[in-house]
N, C-alpha and C. Protein backbone atom coordinates (compact mmCIF):
# COMPACT_ATOMS: atom_id res chain seq x y z
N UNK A 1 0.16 -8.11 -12.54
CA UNK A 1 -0.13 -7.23 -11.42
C UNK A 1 -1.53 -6.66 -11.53
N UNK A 2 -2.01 -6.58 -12.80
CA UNK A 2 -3.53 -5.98 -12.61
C UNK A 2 -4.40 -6.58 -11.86
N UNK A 3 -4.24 -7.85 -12.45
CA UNK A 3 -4.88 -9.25 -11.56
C UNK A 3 -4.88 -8.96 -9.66
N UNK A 4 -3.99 -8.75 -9.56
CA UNK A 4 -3.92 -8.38 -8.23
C UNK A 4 -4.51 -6.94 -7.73
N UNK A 5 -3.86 -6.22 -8.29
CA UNK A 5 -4.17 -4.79 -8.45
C UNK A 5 -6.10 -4.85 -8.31
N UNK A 6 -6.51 -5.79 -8.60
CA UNK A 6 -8.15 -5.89 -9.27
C UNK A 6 -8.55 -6.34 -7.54
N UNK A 7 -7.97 -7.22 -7.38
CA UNK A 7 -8.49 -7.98 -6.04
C UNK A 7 -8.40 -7.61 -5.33
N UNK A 8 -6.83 -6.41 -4.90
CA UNK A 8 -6.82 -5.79 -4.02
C UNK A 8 -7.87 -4.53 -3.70
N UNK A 9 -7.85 -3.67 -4.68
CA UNK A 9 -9.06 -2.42 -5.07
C UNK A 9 -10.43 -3.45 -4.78
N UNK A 10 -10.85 -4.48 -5.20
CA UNK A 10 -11.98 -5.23 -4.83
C UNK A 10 -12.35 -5.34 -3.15
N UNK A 11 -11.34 -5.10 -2.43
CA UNK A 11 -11.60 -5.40 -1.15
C UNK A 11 -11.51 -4.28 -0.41
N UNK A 12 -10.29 -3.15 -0.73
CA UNK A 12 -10.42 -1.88 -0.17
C UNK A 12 -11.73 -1.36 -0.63
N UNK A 13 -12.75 -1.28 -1.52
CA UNK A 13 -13.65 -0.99 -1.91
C UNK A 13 -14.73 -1.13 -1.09
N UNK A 14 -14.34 -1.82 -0.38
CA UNK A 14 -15.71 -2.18 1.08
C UNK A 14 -15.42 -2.05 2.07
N UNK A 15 -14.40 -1.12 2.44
CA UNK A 15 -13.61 -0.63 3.42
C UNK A 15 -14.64 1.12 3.85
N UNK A 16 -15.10 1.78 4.92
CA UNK A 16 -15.64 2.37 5.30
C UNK A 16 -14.97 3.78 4.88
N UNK A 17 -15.31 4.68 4.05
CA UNK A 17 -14.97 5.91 3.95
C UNK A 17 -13.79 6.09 3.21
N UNK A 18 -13.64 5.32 2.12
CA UNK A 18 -12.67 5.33 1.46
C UNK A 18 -13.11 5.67 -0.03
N UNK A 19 -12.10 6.47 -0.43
CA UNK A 19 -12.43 6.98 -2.14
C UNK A 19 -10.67 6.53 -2.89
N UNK A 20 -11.10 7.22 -3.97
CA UNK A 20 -9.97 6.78 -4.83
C UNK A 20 -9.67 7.55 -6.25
N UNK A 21 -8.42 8.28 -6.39
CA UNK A 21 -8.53 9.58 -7.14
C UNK A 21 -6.87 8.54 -7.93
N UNK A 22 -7.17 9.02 -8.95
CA UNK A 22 -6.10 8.23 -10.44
C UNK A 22 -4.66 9.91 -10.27
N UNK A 23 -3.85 8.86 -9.51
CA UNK A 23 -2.13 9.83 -9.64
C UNK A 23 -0.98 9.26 -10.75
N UNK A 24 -1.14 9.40 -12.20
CA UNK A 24 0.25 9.32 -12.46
C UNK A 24 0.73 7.90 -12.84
N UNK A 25 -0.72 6.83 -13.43
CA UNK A 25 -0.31 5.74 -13.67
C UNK A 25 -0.80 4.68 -12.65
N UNK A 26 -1.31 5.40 -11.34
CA UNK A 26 -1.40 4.75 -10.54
C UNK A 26 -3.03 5.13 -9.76
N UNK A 27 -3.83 4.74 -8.66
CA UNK A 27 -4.62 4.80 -7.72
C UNK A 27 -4.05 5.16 -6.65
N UNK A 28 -4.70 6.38 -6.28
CA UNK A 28 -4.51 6.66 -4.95
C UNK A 28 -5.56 6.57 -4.02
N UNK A 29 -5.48 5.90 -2.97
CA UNK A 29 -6.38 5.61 -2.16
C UNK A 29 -6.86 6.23 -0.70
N UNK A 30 -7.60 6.79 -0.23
CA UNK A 30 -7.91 7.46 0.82
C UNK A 30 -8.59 7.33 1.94
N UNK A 31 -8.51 7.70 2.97
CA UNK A 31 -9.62 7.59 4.05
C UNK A 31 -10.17 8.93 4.68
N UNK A 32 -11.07 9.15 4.18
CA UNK A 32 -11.95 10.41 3.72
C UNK A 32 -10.62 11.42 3.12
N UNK A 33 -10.04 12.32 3.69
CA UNK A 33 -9.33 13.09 2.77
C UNK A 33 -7.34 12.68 3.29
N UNK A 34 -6.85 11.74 4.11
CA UNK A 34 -5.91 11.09 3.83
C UNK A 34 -5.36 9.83 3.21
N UNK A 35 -4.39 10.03 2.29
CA UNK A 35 -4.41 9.33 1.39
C UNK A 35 -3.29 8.33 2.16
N UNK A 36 -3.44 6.66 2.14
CA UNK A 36 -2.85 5.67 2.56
C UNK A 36 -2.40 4.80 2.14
N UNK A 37 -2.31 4.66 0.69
CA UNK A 37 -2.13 3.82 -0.36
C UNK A 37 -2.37 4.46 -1.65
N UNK A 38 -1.19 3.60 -2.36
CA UNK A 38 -0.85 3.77 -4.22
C UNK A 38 -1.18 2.18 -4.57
N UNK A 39 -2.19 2.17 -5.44
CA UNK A 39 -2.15 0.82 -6.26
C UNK A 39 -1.77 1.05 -7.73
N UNK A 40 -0.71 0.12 -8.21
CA UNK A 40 -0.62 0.35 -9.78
C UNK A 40 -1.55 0.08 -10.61
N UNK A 41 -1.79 1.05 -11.60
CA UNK A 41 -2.99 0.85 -12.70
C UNK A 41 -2.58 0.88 -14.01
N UNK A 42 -1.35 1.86 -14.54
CA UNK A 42 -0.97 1.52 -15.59
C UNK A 42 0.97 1.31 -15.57
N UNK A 43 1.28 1.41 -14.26
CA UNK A 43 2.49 1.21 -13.87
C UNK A 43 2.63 1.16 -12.39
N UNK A 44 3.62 0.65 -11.81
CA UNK A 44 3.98 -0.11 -10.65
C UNK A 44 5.03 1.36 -9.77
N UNK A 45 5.32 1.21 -8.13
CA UNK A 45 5.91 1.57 -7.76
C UNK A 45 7.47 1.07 -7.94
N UNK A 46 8.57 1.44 -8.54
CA UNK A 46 9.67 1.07 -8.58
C UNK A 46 9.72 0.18 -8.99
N UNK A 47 8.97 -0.84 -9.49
CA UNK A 47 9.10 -2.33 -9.88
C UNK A 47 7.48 -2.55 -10.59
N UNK A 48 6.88 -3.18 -11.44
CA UNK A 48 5.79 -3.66 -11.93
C UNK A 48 4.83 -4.44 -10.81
N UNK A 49 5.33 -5.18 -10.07
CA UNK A 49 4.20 -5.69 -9.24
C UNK A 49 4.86 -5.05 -7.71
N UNK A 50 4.76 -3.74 -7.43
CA UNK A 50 4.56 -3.30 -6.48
C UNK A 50 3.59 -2.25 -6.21
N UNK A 51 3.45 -2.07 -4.62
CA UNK A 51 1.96 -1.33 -4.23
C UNK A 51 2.79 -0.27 -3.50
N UNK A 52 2.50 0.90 -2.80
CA UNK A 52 2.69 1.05 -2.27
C UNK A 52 1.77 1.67 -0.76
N UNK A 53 2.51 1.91 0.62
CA UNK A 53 1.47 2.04 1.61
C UNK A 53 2.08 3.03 2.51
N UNK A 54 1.34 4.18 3.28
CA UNK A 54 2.00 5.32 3.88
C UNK A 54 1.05 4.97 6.13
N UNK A 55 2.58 4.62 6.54
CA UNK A 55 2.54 4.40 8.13
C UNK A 55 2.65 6.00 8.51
N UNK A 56 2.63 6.59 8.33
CA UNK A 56 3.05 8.15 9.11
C UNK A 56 3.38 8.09 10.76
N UNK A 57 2.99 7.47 11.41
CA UNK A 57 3.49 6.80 12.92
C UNK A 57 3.62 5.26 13.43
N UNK A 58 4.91 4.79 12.62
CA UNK A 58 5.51 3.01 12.67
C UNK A 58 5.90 3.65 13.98
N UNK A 59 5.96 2.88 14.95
CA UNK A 59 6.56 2.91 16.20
C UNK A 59 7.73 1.85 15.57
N UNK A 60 8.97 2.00 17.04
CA UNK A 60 9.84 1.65 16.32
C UNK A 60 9.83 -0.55 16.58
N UNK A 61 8.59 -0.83 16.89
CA UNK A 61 8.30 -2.44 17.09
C UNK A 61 7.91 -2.69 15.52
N UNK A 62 6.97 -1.60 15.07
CA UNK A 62 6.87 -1.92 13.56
C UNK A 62 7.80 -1.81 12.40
N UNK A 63 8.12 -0.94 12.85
CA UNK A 63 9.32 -0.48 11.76
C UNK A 63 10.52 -1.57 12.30
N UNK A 64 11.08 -2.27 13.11
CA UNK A 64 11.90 -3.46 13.06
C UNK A 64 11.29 -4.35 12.39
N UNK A 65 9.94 -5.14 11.90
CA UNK A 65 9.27 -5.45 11.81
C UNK A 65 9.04 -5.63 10.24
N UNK A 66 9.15 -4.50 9.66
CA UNK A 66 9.30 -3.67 8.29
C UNK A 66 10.94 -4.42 7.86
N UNK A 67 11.73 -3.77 8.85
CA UNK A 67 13.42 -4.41 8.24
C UNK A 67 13.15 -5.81 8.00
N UNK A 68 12.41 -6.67 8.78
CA UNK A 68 12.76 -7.95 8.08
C UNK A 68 11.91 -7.88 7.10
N UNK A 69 11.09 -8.16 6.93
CA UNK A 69 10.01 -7.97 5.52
C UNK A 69 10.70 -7.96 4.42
N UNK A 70 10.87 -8.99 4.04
CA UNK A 70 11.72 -8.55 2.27
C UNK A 70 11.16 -8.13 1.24
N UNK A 71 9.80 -8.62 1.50
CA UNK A 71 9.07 -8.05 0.64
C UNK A 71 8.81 -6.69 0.72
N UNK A 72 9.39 -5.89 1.71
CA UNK A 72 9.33 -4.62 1.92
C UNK A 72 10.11 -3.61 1.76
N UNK A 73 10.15 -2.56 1.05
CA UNK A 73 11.29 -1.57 0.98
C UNK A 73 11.08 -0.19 1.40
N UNK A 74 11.98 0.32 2.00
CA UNK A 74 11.77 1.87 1.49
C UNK A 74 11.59 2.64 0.73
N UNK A 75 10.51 3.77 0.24
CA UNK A 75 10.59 4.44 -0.80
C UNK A 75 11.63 5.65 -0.24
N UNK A 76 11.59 6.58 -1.85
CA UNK A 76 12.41 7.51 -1.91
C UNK A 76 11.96 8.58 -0.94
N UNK A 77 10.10 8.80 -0.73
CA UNK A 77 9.68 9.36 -0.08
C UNK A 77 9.66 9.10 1.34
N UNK A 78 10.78 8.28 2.34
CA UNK A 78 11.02 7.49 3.48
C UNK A 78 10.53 8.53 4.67
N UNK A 79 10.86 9.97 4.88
CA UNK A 79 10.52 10.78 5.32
C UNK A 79 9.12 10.72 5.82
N UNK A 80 8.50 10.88 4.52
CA UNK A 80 7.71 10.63 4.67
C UNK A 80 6.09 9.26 5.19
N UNK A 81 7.32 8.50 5.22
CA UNK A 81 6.92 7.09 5.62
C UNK A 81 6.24 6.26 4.71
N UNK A 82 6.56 5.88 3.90
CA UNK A 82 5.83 5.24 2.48
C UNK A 82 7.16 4.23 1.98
N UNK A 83 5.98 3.14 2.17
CA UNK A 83 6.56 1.73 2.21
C UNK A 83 5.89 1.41 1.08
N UNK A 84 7.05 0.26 0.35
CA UNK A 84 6.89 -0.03 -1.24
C UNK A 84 6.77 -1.42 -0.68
N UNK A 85 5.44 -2.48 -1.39
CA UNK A 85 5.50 -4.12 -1.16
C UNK A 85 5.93 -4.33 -2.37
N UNK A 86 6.75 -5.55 -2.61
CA UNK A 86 6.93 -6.36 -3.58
C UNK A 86 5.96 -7.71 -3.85
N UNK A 87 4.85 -7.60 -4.48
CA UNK A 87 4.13 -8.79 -4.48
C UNK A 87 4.76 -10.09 -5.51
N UNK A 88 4.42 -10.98 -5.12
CA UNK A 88 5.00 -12.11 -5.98
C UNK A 88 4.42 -13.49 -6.53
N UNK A 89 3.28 -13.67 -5.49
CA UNK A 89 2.88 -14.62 -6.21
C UNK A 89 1.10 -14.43 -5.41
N UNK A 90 0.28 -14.88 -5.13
CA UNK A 90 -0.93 -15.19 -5.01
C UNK A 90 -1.17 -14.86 -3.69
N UNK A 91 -0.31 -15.85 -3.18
CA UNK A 91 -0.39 -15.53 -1.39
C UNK A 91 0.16 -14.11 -1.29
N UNK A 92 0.72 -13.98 -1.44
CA UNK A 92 1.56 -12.29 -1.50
C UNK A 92 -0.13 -11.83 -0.97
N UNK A 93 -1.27 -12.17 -1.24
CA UNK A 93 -2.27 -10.82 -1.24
C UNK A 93 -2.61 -10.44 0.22
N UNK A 94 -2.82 -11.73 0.68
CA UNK A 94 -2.82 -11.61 2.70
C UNK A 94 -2.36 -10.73 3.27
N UNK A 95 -1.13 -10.86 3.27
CA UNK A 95 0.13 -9.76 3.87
C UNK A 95 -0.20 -8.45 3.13
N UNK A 96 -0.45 -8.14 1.93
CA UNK A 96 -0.77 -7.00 1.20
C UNK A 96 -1.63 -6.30 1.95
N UNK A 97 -2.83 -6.98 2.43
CA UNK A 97 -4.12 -6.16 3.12
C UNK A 97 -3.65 -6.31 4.22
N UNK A 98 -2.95 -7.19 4.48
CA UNK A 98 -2.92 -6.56 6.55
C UNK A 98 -2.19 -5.20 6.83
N UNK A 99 -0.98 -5.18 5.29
CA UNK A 99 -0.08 -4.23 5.32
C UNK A 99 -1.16 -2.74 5.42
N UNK A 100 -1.91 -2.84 4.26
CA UNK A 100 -3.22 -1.93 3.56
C UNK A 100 -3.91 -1.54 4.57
N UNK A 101 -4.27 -2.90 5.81
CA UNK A 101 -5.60 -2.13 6.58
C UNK A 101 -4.67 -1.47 7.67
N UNK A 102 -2.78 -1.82 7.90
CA UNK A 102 -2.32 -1.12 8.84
C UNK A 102 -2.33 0.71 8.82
N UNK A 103 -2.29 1.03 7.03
CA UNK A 103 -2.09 2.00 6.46
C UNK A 103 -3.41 2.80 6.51
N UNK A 104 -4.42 1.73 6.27
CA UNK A 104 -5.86 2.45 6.64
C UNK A 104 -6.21 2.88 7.90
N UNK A 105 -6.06 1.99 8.97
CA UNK A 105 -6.22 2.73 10.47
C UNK A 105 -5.54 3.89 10.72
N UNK A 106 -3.97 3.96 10.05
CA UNK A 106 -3.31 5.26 10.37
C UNK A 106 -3.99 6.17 10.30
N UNK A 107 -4.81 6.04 9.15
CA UNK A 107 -5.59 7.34 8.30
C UNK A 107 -6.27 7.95 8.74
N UNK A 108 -6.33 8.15 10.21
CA UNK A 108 -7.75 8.64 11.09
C UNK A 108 -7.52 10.21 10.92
C-alpha cells in the first residue's frame, strides 16, 4: 500500500490548493482548510490497503452508485459521509482519483 499510497499523494500533490497535515498513522489531505481525504502512511483505514474519502453532499444518484462499488464501504463515521476504498491491485488507482478528485471538488 505505500507503493500506492506514494502515487496517489504524487498526483494529489499537483492538485490546486491542497496541503497535507499527518493524523494518527495516516495523511490528511485538504483543500485549503477542508479536509477530503485520509491516505495511509503508517496504517490503513479498517483494512491495510485502504484510503479513505469524505462526499459531505452524495446526492442520492451517487450514493446508489457508492452501493454498488465493492470496492467501497461505509465508514463508522457514515454521518458524516466518509467513504473507505478498498484498493487491490494497480488498476485500483484510476477509480481511486476519480473517487479523490470527487472528494476534492466537494471541498469548495
Amino acid at each position: 500500500m505505500q507503493a500506492w499510497a506514494a502515487a496517489l499523494a504524487a498526483d494529489l500533490e499537483t492538485w490546486p490548493n491542497v496541503s497535507t497535515r499527518p493524523m494518527f498513522g495516516l495523511t490528511a489531505w485538504y483543500r485549503r482548510d477542508k479536509i477530503f481525504a485520509v491516505l495511509p502512511k503508517t496504517r490503513g483505514m479498517d483494512s491495510p490497503n485502504s484510503l479513505a474519502f469524505k462526499l459531505p453532499s452524495a446526492n442520492p444518484r451517487l450514493l446508489a452508485r457508492i452501493h454498488k462499488e465493492p470496492r467501497i464501504a461505509f465508514t463508522e463515521m457514515q454521518k458524516a459521509r466518509w467513504f473507505r476504498f478498498e484498493l487491490g491491485c494497480d488498476a485500483d488507482l484510476h477509480d481511486a482519483l476519480e473517487w479523490l478528485g470527487r472528494a476534492y471538488e466537494a471541498a469548495r
